[in-house]
PDB file of N, CA and C in Angstrom:
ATOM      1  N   UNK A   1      -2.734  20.515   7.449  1.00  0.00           N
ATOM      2  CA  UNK A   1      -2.446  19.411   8.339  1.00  0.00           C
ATOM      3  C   UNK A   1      -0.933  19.266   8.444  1.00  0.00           C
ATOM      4  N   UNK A   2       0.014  19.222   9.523  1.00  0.00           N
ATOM      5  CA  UNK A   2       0.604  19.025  10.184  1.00  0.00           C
ATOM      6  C   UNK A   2       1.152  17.262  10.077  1.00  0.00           C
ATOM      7  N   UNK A   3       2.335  17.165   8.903  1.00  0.00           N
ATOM      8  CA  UNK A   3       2.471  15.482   9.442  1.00  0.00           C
ATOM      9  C   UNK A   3       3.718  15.739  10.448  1.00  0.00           C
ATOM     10  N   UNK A   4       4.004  14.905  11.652  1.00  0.00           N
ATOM     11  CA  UNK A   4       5.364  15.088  11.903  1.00  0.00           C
ATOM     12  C   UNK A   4       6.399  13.363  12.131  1.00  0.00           C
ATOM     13  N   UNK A   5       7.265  13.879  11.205  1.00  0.00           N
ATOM     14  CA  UNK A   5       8.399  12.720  10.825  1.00  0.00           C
ATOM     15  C   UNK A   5       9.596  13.507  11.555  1.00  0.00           C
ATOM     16  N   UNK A   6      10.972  12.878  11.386  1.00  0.00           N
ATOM     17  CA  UNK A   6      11.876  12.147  11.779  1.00  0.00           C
ATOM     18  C   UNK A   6      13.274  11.841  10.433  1.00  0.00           C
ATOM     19  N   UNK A   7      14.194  12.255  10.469  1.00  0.00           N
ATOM     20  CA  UNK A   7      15.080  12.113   9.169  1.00  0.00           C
ATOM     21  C   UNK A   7      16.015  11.290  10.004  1.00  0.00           C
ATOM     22  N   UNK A   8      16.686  10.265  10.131  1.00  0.00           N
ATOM     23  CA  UNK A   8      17.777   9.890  10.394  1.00  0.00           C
ATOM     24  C   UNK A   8      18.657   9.302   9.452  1.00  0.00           C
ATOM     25  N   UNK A   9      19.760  10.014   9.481  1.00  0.00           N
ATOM     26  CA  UNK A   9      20.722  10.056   8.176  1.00  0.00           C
ATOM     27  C   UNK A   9      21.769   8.484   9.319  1.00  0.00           C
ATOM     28  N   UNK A  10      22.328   7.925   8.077  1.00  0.00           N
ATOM     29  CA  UNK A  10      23.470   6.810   8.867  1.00  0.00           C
ATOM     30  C   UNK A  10      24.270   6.913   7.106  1.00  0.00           C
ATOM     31  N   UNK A  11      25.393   6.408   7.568  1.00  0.00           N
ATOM     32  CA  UNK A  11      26.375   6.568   6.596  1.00  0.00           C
ATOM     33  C   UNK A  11      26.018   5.853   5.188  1.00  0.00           C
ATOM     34  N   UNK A  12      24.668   5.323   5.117  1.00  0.00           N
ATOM     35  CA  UNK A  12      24.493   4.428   3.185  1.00  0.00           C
ATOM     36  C   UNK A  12      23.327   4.797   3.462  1.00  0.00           C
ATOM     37  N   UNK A  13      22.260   5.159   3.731  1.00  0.00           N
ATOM     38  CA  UNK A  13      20.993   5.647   3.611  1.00  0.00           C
ATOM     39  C   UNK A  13      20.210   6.833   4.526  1.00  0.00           C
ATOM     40  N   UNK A  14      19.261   7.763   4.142  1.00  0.00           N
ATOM     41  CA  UNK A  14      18.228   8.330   5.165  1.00  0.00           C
ATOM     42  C   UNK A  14      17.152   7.305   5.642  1.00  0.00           C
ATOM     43  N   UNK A  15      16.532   7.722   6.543  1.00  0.00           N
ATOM     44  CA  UNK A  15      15.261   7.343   6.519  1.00  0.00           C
ATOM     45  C   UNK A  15      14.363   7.942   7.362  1.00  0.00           C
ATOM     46  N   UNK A  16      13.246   8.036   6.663  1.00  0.00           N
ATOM     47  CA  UNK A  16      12.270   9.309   7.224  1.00  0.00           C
ATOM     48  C   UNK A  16      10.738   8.165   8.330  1.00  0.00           C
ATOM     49  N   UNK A  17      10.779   8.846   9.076  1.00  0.00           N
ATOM     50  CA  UNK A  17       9.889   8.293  10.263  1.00  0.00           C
ATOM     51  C   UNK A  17       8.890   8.999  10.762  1.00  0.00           C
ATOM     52  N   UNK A  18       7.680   8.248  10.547  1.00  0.00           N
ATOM     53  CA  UNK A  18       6.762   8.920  11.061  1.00  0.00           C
ATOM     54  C   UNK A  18       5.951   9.222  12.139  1.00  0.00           C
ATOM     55  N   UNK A  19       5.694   9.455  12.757  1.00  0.00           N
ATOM     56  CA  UNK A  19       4.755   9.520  14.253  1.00  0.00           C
ATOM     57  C   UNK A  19       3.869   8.599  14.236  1.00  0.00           C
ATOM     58  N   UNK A  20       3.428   7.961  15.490  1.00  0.00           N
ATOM     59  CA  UNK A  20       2.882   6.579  14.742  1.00  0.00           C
ATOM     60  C   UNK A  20       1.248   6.882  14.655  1.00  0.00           C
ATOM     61  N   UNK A  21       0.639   8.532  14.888  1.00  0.00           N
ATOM     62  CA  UNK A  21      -0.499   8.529  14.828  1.00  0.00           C
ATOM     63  C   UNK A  21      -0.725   9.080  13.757  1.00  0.00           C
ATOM     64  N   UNK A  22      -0.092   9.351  12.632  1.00  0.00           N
ATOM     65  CA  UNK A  22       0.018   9.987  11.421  1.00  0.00           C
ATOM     66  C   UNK A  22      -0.935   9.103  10.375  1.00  0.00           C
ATOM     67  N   UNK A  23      -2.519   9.605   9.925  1.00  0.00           N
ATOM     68  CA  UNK A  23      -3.647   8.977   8.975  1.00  0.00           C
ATOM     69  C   UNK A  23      -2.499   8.430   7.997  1.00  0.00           C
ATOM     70  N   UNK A  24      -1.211   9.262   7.442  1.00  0.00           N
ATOM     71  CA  UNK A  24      -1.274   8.907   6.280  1.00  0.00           C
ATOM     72  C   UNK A  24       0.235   7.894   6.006  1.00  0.00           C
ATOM     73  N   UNK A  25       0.817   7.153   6.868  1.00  0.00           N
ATOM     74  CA  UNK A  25       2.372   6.324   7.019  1.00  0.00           C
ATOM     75  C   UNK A  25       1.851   5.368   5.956  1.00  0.00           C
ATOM     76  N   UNK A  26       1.099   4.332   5.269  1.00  0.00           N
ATOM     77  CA  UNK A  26       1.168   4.032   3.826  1.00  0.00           C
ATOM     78  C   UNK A  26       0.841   4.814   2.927  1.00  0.00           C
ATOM     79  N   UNK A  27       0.870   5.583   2.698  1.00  0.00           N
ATOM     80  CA  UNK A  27       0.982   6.329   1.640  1.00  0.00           C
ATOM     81  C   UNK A  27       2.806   6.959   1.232  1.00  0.00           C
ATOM     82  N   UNK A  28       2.972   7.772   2.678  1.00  0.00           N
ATOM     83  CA  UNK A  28       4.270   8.118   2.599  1.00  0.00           C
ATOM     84  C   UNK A  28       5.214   6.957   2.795  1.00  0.00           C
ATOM     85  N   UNK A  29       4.706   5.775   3.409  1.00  0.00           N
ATOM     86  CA  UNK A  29       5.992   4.717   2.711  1.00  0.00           C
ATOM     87  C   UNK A  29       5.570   4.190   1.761  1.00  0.00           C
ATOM     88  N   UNK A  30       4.959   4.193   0.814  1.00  0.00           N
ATOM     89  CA  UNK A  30       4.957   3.634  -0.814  1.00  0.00           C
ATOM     90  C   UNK A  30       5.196   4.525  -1.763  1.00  0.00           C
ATOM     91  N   UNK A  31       5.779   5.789  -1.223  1.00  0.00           N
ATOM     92  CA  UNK A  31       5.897   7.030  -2.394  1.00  0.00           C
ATOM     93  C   UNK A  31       7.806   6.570  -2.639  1.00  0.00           C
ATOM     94  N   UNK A  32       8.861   6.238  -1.994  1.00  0.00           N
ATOM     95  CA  UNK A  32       9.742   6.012  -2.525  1.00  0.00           C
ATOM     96  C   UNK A  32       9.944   4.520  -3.398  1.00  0.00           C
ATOM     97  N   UNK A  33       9.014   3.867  -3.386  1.00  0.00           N
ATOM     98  CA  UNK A  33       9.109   2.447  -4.096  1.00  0.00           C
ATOM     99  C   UNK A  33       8.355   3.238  -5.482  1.00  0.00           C
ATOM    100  N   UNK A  34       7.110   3.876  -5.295  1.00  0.00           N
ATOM    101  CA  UNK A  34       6.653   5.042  -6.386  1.00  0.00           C
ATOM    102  C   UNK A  34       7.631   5.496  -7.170  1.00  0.00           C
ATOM    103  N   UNK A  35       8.634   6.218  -7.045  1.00  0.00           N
ATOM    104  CA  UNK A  35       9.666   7.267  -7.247  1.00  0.00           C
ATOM    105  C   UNK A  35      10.145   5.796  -8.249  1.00  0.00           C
ATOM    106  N   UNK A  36      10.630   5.042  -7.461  1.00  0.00           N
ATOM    107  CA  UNK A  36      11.835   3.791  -7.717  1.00  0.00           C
ATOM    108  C   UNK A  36      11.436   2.933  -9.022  1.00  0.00           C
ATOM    109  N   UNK A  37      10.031   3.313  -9.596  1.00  0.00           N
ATOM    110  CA  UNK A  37       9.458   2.324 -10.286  1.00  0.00           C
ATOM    111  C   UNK A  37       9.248   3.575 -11.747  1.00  0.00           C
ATOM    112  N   UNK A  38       9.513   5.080 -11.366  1.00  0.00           N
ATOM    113  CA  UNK A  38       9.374   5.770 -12.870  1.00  0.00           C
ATOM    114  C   UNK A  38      10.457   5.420 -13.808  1.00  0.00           C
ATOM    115  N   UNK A  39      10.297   5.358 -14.814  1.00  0.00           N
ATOM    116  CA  UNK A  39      11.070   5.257 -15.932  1.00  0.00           C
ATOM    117  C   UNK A  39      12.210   6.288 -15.581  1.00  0.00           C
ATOM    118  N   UNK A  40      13.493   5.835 -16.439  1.00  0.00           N
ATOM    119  CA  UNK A  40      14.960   6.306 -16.172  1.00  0.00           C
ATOM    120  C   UNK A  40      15.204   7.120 -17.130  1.00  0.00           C
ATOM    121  N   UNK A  41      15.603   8.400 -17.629  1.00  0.00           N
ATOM    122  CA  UNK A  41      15.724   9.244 -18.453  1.00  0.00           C
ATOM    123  C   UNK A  41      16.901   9.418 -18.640  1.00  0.00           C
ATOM    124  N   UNK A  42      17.184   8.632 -20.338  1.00  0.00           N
ATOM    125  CA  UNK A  42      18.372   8.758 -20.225  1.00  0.00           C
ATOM    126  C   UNK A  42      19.146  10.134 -21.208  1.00  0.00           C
ATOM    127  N   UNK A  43      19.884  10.729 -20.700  1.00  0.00           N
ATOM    128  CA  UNK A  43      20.377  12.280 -21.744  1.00  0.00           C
ATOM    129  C   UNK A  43      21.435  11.616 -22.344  1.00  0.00           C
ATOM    130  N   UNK A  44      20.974  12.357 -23.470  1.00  0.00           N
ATOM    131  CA  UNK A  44      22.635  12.583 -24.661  1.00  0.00           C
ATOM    132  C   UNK A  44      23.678  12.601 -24.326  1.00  0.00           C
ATOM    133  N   UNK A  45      24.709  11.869 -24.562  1.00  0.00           N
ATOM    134  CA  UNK A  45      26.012  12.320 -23.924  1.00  0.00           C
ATOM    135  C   UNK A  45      27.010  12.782 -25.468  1.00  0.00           C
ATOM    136  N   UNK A  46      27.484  13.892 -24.588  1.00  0.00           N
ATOM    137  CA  UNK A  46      27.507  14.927 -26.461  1.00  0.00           C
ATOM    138  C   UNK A  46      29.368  14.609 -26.186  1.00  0.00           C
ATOM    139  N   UNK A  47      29.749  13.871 -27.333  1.00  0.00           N
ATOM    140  CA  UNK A  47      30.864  13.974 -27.699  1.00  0.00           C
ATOM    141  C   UNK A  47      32.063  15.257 -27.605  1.00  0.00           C
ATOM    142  N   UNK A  48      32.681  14.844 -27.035  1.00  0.00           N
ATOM    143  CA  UNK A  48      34.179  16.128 -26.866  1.00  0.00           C
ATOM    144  C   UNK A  48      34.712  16.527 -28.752  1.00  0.00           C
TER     145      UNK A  48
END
């Protein structure tokens, strides 16, 4: 299946757009609030 979106970049954010006959536009707009809500991994920061 074929989704077709839309990227429009502006100078502080993208944002991706979907066709408005697309089954699946809640899903693909709740996957970056998804993303936004995993835990933060934080690495070692190794001394000089």
């Amino acid at each position: 299946m074929k989704i077709a979106y839309r990227v429009i970049n502006t100078a502080r954010s993208m944002v991706f757009k979907l066709c408005s006959s697309c089954p699946y536009q809640e899903e693909f707009n709740e996957t970056p609030n998804n993303i936004r809500l995993l835990p933060k991994i934080e690495w070692p920061v190794s001394a000089p």
